[in-house]
C-alpha atoms as a PDB file:
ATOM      1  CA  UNK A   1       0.000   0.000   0.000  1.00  0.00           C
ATOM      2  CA  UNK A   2       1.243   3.483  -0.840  1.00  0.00           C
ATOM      3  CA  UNK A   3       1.530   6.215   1.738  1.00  0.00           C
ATOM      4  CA  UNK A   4      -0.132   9.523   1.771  1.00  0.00           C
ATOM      5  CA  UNK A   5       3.104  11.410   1.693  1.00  0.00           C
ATOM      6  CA  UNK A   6       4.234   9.359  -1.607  1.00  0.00           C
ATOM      7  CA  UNK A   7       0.333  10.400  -3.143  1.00  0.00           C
ATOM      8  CA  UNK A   8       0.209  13.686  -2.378  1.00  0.00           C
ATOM      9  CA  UNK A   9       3.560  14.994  -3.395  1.00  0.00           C
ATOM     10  CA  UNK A  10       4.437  16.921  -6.839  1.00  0.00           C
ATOM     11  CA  UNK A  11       7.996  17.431  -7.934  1.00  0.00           C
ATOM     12  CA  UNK A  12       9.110  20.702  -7.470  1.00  0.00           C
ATOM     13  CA  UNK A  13      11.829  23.157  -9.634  1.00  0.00           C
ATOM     14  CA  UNK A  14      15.597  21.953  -7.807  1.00  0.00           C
ATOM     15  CA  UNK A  15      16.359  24.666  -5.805  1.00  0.00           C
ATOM     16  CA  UNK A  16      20.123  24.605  -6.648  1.00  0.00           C
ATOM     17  CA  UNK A  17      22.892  23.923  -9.030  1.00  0.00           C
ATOM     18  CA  UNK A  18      23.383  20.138  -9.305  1.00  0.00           C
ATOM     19  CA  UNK A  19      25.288  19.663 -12.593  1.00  0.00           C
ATOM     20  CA  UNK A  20      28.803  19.244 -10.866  1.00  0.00           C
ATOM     21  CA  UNK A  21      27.368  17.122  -7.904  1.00  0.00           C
ATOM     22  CA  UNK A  22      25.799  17.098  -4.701  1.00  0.00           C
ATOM     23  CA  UNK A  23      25.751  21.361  -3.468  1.00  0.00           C
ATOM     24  CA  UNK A  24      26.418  20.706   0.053  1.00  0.00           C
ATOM     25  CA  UNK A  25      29.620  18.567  -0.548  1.00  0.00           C
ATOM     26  CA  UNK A  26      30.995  20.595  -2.885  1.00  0.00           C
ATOM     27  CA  UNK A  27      30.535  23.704  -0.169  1.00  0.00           C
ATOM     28  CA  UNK A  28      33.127  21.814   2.255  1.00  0.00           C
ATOM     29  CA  UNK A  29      35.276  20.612  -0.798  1.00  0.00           C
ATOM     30  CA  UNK A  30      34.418  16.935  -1.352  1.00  0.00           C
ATOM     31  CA  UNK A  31      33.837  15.281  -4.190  1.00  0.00           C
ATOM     32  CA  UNK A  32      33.022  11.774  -3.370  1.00  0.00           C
ATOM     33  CA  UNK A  33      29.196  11.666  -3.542  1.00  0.00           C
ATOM     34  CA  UNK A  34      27.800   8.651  -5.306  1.00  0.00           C
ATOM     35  CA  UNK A  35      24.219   9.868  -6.777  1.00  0.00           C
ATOM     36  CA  UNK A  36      21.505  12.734  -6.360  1.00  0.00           C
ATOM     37  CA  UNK A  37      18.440  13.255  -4.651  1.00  0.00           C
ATOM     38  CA  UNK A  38      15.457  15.794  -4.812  1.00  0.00           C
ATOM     39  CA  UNK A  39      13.100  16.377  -2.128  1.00  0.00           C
ATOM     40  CA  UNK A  40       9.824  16.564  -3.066  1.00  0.00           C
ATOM     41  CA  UNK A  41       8.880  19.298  -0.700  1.00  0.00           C
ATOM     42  CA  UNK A  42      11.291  22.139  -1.141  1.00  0.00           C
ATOM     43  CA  UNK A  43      13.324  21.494  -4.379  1.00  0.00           C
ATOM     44  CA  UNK A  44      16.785  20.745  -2.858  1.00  0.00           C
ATOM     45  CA  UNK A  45      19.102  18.733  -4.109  1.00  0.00           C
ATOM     46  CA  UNK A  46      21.483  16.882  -2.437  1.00  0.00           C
ATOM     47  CA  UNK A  47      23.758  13.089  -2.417  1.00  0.00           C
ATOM     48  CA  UNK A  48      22.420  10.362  -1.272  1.00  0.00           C
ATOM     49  CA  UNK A  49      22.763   7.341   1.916  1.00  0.00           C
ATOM     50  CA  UNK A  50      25.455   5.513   0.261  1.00  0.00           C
ATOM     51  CA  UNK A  51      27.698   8.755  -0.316  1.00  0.00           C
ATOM     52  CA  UNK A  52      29.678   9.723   2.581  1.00  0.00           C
ATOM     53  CA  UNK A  53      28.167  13.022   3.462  1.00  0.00           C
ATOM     54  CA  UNK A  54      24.303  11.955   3.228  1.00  0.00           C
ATOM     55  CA  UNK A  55      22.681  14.773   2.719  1.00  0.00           C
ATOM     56  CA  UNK A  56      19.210  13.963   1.854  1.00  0.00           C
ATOM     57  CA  UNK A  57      18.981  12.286   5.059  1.00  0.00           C
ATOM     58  CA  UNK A  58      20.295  15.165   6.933  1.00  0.00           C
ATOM     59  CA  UNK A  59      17.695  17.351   5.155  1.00  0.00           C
ATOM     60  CA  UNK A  60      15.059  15.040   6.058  1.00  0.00           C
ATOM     61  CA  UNK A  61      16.040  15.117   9.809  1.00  0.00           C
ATOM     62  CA  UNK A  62      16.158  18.372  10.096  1.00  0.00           C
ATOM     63  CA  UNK A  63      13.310  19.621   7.956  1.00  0.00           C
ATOM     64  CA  UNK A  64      10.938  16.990   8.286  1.00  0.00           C
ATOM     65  CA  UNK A  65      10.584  17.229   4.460  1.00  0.00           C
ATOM     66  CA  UNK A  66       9.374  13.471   3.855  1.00  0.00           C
ATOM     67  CA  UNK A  67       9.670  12.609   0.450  1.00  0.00           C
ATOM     68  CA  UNK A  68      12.606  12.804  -2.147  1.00  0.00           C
ATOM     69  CA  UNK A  69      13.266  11.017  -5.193  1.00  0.00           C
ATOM     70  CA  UNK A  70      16.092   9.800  -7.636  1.00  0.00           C
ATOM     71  CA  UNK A  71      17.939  12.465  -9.199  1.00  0.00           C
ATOM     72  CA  UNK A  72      19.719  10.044 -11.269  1.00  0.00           C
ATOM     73  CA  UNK A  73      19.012  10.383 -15.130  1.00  0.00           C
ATOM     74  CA  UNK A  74      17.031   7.580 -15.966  1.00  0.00           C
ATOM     75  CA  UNK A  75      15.275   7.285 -12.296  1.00  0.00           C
ATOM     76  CA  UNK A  76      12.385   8.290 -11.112  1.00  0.00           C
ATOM     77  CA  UNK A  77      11.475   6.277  -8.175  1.00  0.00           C
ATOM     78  CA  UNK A  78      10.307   7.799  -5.001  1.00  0.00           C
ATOM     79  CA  UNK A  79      11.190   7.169  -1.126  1.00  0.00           C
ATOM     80  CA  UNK A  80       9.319   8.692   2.012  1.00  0.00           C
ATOM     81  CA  UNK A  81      11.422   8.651   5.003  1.00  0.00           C
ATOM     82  CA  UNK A  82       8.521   8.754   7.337  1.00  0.00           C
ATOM     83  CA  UNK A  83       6.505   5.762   6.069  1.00  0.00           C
ATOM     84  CA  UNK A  84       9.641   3.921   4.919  1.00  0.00           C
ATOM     85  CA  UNK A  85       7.888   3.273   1.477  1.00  0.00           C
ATOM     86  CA  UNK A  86       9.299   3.023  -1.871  1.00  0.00           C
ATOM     87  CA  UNK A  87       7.206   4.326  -4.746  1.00  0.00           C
END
């Protein structure tokens, strides 16, 4: 069964630059991200749980923003954090 979160979200316009990488690693000079993220709720992009820095998660922590999806070219899938749902 699907959540609510994963029904009622739209994808929003990224919110930053993404086409050298994950923003928030390249602020404190890494480069070792593995793939991108959106969230669904505010447009930020950001690397994902198996890149060192795991910034989606961090933004879902502290904003309570629940659902992001693939950033990857090719991917579209969907994940709320809160439910623990694929979609």
């Amino acid at each position: 069964m699907t959540c609510q979160h994963l029904k009622e979200t739209t994808e929003p316009v990224p919110l930053t630059a993404y086409a050298d990488g994950c923003p928030q690693c390249l602020a404190i000079g890494n480069h070792n991200w593995v793939h991108l993220r959106l969230c669904l709720t505010c447009g930020l992009v950001a690397c994902c749980d198996s890149s060192p820095g795991r910034h989606m998660s961090e933004h879902h922590a502290t904003a309570g923003h629940p659902v992001m999806r693939s950033f990857e070219p090719g991917e579209a899938w969907r994940w709320c954090y809160e439910d623990e749902q694929l979609g």
